[in-house]
Protein backbone atom coordinates (compact mmCIF):
# COMPACT_ATOMS: atom_id res chain seq x y z
CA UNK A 1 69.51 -22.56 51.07
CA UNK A 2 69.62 -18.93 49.74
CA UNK A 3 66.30 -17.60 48.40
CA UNK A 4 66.66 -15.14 45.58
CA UNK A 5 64.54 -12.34 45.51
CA UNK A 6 61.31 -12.90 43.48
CA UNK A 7 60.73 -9.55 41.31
CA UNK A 8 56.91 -7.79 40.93
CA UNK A 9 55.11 -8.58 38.52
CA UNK A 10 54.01 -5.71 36.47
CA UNK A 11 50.17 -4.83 37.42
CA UNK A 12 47.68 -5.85 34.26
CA UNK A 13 44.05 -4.69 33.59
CA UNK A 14 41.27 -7.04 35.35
CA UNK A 15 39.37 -8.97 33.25
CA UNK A 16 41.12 -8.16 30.47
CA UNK A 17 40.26 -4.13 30.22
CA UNK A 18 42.22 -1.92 28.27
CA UNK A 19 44.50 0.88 29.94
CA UNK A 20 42.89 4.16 30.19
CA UNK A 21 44.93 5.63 27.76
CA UNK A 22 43.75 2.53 25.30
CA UNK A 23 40.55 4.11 25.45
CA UNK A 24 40.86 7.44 25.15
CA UNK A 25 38.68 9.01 22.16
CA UNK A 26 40.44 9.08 18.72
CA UNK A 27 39.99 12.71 18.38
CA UNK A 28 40.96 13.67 21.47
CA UNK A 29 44.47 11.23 20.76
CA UNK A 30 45.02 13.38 17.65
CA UNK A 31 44.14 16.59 19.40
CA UNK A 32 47.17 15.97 22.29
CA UNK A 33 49.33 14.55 19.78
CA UNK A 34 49.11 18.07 17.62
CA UNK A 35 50.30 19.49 20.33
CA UNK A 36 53.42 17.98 21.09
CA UNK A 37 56.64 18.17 19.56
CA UNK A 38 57.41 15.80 17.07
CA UNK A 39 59.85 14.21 18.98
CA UNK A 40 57.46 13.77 22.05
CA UNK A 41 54.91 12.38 19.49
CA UNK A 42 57.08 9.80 18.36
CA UNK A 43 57.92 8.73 21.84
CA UNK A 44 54.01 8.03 22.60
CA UNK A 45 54.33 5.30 20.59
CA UNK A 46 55.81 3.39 23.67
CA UNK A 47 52.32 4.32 25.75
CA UNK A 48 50.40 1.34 24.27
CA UNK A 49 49.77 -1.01 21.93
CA UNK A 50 47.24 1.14 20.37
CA UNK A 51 49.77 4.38 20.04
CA UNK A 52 52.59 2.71 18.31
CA UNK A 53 51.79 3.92 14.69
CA UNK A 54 49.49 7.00 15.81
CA UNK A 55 52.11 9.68 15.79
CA UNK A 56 52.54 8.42 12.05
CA UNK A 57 49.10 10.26 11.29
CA UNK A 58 49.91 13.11 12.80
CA UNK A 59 49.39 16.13 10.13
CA UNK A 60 52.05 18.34 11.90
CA UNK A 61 55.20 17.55 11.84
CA UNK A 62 58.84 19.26 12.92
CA UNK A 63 61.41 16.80 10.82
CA UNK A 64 65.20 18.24 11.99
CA UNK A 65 68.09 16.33 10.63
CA UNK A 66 70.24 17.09 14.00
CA UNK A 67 68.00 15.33 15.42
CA UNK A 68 69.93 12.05 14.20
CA UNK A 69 73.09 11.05 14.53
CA UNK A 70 75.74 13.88 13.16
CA UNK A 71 77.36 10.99 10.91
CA UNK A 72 73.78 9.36 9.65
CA UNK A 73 72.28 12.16 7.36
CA UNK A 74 71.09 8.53 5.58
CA UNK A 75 68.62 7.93 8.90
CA UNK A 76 67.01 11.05 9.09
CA UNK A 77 66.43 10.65 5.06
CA UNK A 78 64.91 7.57 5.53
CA UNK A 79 62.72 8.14 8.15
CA UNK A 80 61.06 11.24 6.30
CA UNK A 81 61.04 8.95 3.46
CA UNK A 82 59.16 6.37 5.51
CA UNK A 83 56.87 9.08 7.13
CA UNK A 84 55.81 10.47 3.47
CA UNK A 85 55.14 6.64 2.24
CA UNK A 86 52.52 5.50 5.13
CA UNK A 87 50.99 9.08 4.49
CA UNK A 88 50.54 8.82 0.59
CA UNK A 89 49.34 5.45 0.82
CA UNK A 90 47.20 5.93 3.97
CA UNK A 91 45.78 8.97 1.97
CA UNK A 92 46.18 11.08 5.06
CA UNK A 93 46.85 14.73 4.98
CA UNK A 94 49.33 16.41 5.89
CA UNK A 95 48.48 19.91 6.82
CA UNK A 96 52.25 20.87 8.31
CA UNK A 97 55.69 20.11 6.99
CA UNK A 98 58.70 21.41 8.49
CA UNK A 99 62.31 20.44 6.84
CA UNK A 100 65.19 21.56 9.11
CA UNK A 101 68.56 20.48 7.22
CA UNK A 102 70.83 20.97 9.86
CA UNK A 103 74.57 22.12 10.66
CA UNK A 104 76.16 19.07 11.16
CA UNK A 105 75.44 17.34 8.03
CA UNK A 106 77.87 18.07 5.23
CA UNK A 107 76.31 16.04 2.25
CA UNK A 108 72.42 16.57 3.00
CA UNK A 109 71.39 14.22 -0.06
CA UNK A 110 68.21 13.88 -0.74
CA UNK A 111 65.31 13.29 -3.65
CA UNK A 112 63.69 16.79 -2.63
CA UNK A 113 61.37 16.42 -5.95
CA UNK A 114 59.59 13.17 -4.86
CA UNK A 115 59.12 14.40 -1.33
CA UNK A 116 57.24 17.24 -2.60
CA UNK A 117 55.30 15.11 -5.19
CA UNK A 118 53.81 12.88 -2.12
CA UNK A 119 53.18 16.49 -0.24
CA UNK A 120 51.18 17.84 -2.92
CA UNK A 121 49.33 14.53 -2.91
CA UNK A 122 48.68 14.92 0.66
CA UNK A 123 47.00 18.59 0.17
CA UNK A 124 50.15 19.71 2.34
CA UNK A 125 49.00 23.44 3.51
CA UNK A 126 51.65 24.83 5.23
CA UNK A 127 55.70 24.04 4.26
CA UNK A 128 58.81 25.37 6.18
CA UNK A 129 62.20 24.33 4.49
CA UNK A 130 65.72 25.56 6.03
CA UNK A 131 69.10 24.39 5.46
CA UNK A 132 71.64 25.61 7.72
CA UNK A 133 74.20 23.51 6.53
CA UNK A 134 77.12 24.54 4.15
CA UNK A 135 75.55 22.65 1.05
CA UNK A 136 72.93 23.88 -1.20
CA UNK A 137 69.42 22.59 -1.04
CA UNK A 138 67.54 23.70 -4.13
CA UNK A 139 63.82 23.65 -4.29
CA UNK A 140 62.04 21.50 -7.16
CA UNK A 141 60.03 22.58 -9.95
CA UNK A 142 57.18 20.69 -8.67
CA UNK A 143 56.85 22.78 -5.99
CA UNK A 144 55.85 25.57 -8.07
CA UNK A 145 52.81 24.19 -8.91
CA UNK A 146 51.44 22.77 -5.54
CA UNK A 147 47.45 23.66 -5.74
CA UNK A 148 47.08 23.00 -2.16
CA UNK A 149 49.63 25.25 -0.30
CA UNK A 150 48.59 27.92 1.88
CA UNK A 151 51.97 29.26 3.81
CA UNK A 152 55.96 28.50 2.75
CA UNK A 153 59.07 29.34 4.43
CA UNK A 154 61.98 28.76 2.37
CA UNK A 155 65.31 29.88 4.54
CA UNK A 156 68.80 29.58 2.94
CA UNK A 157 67.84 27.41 0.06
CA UNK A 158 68.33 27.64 -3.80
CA UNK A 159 65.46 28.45 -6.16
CA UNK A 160 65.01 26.41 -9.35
CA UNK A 161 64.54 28.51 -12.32
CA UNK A 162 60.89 28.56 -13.04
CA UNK A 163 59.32 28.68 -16.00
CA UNK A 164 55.94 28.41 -15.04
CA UNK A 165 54.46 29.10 -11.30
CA UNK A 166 51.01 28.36 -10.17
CA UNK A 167 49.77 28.65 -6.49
CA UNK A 168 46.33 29.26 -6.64
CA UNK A 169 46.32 28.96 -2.47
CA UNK A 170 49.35 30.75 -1.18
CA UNK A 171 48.52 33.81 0.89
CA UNK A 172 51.71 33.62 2.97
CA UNK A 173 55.56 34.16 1.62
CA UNK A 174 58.47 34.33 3.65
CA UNK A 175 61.98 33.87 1.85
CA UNK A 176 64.57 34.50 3.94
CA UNK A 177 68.14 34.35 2.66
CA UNK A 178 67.89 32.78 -0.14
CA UNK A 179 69.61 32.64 -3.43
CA UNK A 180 67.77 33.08 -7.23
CA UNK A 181 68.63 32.11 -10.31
CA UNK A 182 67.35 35.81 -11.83
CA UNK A 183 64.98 38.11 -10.90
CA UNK A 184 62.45 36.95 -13.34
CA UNK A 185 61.91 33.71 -10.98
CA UNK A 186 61.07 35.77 -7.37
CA UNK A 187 58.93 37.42 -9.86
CA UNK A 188 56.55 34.88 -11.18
CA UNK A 189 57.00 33.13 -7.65
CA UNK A 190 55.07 36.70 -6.38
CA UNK A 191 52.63 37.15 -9.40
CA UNK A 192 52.26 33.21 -10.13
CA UNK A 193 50.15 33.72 -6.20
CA UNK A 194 46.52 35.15 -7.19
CA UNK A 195 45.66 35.43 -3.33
CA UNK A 196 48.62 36.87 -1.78
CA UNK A 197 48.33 38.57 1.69
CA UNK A 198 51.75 38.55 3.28
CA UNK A 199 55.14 38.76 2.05
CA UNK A 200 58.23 38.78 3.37
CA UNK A 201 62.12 39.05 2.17
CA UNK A 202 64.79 39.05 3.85
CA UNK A 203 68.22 39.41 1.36
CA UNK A 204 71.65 39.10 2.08
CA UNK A 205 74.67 40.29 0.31
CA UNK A 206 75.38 37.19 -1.78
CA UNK A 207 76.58 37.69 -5.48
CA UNK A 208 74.60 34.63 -6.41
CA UNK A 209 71.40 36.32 -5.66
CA UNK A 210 70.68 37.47 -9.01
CA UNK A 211 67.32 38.96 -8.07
CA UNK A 212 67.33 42.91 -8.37
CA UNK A 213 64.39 45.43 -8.18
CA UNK A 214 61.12 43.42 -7.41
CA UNK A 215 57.69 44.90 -8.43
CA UNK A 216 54.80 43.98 -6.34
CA UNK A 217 52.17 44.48 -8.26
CA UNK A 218 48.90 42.94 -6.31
CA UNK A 219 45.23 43.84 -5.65
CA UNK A 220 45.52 41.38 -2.52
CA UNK A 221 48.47 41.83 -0.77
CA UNK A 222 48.24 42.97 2.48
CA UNK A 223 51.56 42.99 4.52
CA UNK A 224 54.73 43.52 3.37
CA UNK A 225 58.35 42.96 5.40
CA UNK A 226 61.54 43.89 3.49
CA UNK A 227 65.15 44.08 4.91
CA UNK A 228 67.84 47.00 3.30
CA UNK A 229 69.06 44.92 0.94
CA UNK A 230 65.64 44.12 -0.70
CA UNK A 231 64.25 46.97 -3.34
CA UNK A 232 60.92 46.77 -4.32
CA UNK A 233 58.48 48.62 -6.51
CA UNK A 234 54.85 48.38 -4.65
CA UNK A 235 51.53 48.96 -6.58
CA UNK A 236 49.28 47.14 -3.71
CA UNK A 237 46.17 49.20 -3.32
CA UNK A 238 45.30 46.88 -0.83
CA UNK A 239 48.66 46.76 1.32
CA UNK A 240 47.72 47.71 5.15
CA UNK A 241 51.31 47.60 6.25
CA UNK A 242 54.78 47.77 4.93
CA UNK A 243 57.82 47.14 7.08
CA UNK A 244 61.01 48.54 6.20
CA UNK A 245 64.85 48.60 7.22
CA UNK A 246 66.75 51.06 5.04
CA UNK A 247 70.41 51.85 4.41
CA UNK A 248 69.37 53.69 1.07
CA UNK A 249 66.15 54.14 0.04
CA UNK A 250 64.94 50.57 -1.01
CA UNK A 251 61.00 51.06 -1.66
CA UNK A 252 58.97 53.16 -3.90
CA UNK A 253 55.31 53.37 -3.07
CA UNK A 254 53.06 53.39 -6.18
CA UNK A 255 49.89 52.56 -4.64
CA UNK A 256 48.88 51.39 -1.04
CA UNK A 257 46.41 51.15 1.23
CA UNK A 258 44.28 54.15 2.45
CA UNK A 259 44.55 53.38 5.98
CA UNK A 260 47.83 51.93 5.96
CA UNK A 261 50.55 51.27 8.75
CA UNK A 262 54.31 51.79 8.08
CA UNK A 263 56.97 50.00 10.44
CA UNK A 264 60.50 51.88 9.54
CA UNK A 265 63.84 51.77 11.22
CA UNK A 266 67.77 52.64 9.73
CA UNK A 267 70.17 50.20 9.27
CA UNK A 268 73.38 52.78 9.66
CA UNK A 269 75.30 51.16 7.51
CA UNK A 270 75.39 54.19 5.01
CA UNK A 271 74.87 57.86 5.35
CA UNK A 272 71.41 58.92 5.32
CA UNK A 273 70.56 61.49 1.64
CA UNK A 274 68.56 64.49 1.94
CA UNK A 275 66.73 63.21 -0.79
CA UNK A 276 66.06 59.77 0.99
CA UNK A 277 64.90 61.43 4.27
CA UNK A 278 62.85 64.20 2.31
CA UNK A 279 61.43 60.98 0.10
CA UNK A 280 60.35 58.75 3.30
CA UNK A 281 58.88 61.73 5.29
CA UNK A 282 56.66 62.10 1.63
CA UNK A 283 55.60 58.57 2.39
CA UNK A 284 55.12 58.72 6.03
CA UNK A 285 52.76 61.61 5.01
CA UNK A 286 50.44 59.25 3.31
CA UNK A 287 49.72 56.21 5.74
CA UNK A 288 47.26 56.32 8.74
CA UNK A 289 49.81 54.90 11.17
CA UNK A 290 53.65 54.89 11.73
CA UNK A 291 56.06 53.04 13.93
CA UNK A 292 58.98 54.64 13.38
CA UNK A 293 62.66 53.95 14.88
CA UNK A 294 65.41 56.10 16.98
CA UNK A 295 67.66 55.94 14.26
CA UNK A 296 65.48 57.38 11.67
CA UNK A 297 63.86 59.56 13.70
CA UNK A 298 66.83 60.99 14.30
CA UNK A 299 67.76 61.65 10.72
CA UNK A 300 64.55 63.54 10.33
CA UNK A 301 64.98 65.49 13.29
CA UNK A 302 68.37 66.80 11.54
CA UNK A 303 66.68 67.39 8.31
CA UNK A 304 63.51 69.15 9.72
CA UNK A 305 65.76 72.22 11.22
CA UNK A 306 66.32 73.25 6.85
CA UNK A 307 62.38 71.60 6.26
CA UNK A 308 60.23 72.34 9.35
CA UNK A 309 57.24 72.95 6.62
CA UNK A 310 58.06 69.30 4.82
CA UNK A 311 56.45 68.02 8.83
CA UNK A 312 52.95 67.33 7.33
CA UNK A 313 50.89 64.56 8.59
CA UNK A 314 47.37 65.40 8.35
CA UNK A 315 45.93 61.91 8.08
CA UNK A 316 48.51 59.99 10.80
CA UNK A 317 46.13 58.38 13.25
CA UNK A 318 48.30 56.16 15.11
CA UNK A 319 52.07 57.24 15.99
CA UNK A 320 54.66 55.02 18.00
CA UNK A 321 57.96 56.63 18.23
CA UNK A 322 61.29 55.78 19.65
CA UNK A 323 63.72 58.41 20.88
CA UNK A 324 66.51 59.19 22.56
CA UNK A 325 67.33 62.22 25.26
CA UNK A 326 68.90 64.08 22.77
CA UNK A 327 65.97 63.85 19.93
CA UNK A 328 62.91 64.11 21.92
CA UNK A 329 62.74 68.31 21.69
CA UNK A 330 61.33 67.24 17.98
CA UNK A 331 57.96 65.82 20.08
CA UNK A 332 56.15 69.24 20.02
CA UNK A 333 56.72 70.07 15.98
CA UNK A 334 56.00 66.66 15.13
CA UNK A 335 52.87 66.63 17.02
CA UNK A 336 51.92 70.37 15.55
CA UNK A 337 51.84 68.14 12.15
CA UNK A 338 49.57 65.35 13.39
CA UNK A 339 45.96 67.47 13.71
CA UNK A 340 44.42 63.81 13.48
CA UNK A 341 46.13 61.98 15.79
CA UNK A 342 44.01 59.70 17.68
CA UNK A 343 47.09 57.41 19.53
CA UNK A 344 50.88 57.94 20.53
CA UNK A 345 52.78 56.04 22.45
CA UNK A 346 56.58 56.97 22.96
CA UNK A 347 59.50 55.03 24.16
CA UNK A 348 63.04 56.45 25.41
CA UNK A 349 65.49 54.61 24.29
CA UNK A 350 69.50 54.14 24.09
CA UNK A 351 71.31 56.13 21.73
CA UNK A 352 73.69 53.89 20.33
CA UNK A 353 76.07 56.34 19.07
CA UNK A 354 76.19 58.05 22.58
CA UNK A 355 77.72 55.54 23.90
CA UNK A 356 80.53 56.66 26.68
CA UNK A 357 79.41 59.81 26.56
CA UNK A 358 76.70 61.66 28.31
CA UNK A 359 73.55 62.20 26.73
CA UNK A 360 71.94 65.91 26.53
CA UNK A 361 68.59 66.09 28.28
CA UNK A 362 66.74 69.19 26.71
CA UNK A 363 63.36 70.04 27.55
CA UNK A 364 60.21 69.86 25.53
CA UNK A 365 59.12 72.93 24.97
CA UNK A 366 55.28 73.15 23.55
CA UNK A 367 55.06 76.82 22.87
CA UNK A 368 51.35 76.41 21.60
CA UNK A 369 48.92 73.26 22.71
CA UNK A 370 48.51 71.37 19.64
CA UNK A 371 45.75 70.29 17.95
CA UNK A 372 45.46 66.96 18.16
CA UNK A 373 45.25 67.40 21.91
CA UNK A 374 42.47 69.75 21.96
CA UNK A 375 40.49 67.15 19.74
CA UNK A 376 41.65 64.17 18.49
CA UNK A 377 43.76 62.31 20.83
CA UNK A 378 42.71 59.72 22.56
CA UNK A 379 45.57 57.25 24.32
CA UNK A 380 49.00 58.44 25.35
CA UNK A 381 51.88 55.73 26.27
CA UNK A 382 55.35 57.00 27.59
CA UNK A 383 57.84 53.86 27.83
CA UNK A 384 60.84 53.99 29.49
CA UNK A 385 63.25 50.89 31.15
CA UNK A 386 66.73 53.15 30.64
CA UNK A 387 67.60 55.51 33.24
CA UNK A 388 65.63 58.52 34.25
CA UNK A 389 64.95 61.20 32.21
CA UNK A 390 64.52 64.70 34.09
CA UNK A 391 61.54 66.35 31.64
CA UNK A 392 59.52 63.31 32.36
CA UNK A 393 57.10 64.05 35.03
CA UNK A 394 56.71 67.55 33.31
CA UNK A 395 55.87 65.92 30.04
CA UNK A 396 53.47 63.76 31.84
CA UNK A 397 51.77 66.56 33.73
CA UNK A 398 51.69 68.18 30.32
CA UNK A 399 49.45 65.47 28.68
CA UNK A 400 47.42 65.69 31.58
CA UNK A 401 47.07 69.20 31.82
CA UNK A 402 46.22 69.77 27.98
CA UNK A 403 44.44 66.75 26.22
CA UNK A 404 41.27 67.32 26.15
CA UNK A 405 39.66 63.93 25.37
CA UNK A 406 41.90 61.77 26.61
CA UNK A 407 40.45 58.58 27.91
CA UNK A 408 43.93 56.93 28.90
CA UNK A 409 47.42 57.76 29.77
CA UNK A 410 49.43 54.28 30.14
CA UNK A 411 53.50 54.68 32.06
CA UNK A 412 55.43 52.01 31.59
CA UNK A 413 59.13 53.34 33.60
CA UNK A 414 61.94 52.23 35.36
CA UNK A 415 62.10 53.78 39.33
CA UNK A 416 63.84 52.71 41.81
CA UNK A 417 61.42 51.95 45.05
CA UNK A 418 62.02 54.71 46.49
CA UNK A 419 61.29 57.29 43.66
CA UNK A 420 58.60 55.12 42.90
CA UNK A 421 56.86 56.48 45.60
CA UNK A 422 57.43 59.48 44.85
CA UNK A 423 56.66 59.76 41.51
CA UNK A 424 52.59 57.89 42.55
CA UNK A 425 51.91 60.40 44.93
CA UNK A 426 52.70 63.49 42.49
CA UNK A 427 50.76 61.42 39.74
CA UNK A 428 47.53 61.63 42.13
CA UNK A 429 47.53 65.72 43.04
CA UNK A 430 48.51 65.98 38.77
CA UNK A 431 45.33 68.37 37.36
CA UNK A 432 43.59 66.57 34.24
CA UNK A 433 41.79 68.40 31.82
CA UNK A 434 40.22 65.31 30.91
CA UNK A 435 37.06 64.19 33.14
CA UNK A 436 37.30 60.43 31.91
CA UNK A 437 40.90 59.80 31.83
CA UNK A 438 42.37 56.98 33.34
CA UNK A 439 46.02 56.80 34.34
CA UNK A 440 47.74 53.11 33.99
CA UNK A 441 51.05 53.01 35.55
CA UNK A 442 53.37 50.22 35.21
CA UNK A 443 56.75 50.98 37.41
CA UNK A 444 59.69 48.21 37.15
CA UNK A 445 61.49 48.23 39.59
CA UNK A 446 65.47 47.40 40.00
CA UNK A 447 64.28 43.64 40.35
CA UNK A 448 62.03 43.62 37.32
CA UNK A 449 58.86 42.86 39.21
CA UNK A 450 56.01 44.63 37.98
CA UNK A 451 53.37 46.40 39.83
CA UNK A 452 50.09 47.87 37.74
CA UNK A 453 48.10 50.71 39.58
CA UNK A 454 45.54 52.83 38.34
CA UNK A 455 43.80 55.99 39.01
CA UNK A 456 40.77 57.21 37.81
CA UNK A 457 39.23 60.65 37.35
């Protein structure tokens, strides 16, 4: 007589006990479902008996249609549906929403307007919609009124014409890509926001997007981020940075910030104006801190050999500068202009447009020690992970040799091991004119393993 083989049974509780899991706390259930994906989330529902629905209450959630079958748009629609339901008649809150419509669905239908009536009724907080797909999804009225809403994301979607917009909440913006109905509509979306910090608009060239010149007119915006093809107006006496990409000159400061921060870089996909670089250096001249690009620096480099006087920065605290071999003889007059200057850090980049050719390497040449390094400057950074650049160690010993007051001088540099070496052992005999300044140097080597060493005075 065969015997078959008797299978385990599965292990139980004794005495009837719960699993450990069972009885974990139902905050700290919440807390570890929050941060999981929504996808993990869901699958916790197979832990236990107790976890089936709790992923259900979750009040973050990342809802991607490609997540579904390619060919069943209708599941993924019902199971946000579903989702929205237990929530508005749970009364739980959702503080997190995020819609992703993906590629593969080609007829994402879907009653937008009542999803975003149950999300309002939920006191949703933060809302991220995209739609990759090739068919329009276009945002509700209702949505336009939502008194709870704190941060929305709206990514290649239509806007309704609105007649009336009221977000008493909203302090964060970002429209990316999206097509309006008129300009008036971006508009009211901007002004109908009483507490507006941060903003952000990115356009592309699309002949539906009948939004032109934008003002910003705002006593709380903070932040601004516009790409070239976005022109605004800004009258933000409040506005502590503004971050710009320009083909043509696509911003007009009114009003701003006293100790503001602007972040610019060129496109190149048009030929820079004088009166664009002479108007941008007039702006630079007015903020606290810059971060400015190769590509524009480069323009003003060309335009400061006819307008060496325009090169006034008396207030510029903070200065972070990309430039190329070619461009970096500019260091010394632009510094001459900075009397203030407090920190600089520098980076060496690629010069795109010098591609398959060889680079010129001139040297700085400071004929005079500026002022900012006799009183004012604080923290120097030189980055550089291209290949080597001949002036450096000379600039470096020139830093070291002339600032005053400077309390730290950070390299961040690409060496090969051997000139590595080299280059810490003729860092250590450098003379520094500063008693208390510290040098931080970062070398990355061929294998991009990085190795911090410091040296104090």
């Amino acid at each position: 007589m065969v015997v078959g083989r008797q299978k385990k049974k599965t292990k139980t509780c004794e005495h009837g006990k719960e699993d450990l899991l069972s009885q974990l706390p139902e905050p700290l259930i919440s807390e570890i479902l929050c941060r999981l994906s929504t996808k993990d989330a869901v699958r916790t529902s197979l832990l236990s008996t107790r976890w089936r629905n709790l992923w259900r209450w979750v009040p973050d959630l990342d809802l991607e249609s490609d997540s579904f079958s390619k060919s069943n748009f209708d599941a993924f629609v019902s199971f946000v549906e579903r989702f929205l339901v237990s929530h508005r008649d749970r009364e739980l809150w959702i503080r997190k929403l995020r819609l992703c419509f993906g590629y593969h669905h080609h007829r994402p239908i879907c009653d937008l307007t009542s999803w975003i009536d149950v999300l309002t009724t939920c006191r949703i907080q933060h809302l991220d919609v995209y739609c990759w797909s090739n068919h329009d999804i276009q945002i509700p009225l209702n949505l336009y009124t939502c008194e709870t809403l704190v941060h929305l994301l709206l990514c290649y979607v239509t806007l309704s014409n609105a007649e009336f917009v009221s977000l008493p909440c909203l302090k964060i913006i970002h429209l990316v890509d999206n097509t309006y109905p008129n300009e008036t509509t971006l508009q009211k979306l901007i002004s109908g926001s009483p507490i507006l910090e941060d903003l952000t608009i990115t356009r592309s060239w699309n002949d539906d997007d009948n939004a032109t010149v934008l003002q910003l007119r705002s006593h709380t915006l903070k932040r601004v981020d516009i790409d070239e093809f976005t022109q605004v107006v800004i009258d933000a006496p409040l506005l502590q940075a503004l971050k710009a990409t320009v083909s043509t000159k696509n911003f007009q400061i009114v009003n701003l910030g006293s100790s503001a921060k602007l972040d610019i870089d060129y496109s190149g996909h048009a030929t820079c104006s004088s009166s664009m670089i002479h108007d941008i250096i007039t702006d630079m001249s007015r903020v606290r801190e810059l971060v400015i690009g190769n590509a524009i620096w480069k323009e003003i480099f060309q335009y400061s050999k006819s307008e060496p006087a325009l090169l006034q920065f008396r207030d510029l605290s903070r200065l972070n500068v990309q430039f190329s071999k070619s461009d970096i003889e500019l260091l010394p007059l632009f510094l001459e202009s900075c009397p203030k200057l407090e920190t600089l850090v520098m980076e060496l980049v690629t010069d795109r447009s010098m591609r398959g050719k060889k680079e010129q390497e001139p040297k700085v040449m400071f004929s005079t020690v500026p002022q900012c390094l006799v009183s004012s400057l604080k923290f120097v950074q030189w980055k550089r992970s291209i290949s080597g650049y001949e002036g450096e160690t000379e600039l470096v010993r020139y830093f070291l040799k002339n600032s005053k007051i400077v309390e730290k001088l950070r390299l961040d540099i690409y060496y090969t091991e051997k000139a590595k070496c080299a280059l810490l052992q003729e860092l250590l005999t450098m003379p520094r004119c500063s008693s208390v300044c510290e040098i931080h140097c970062s070398v990355i080597p061929r294998d991009k393993y990085r190795r911090t060493f410091r040296f104090k005075g």
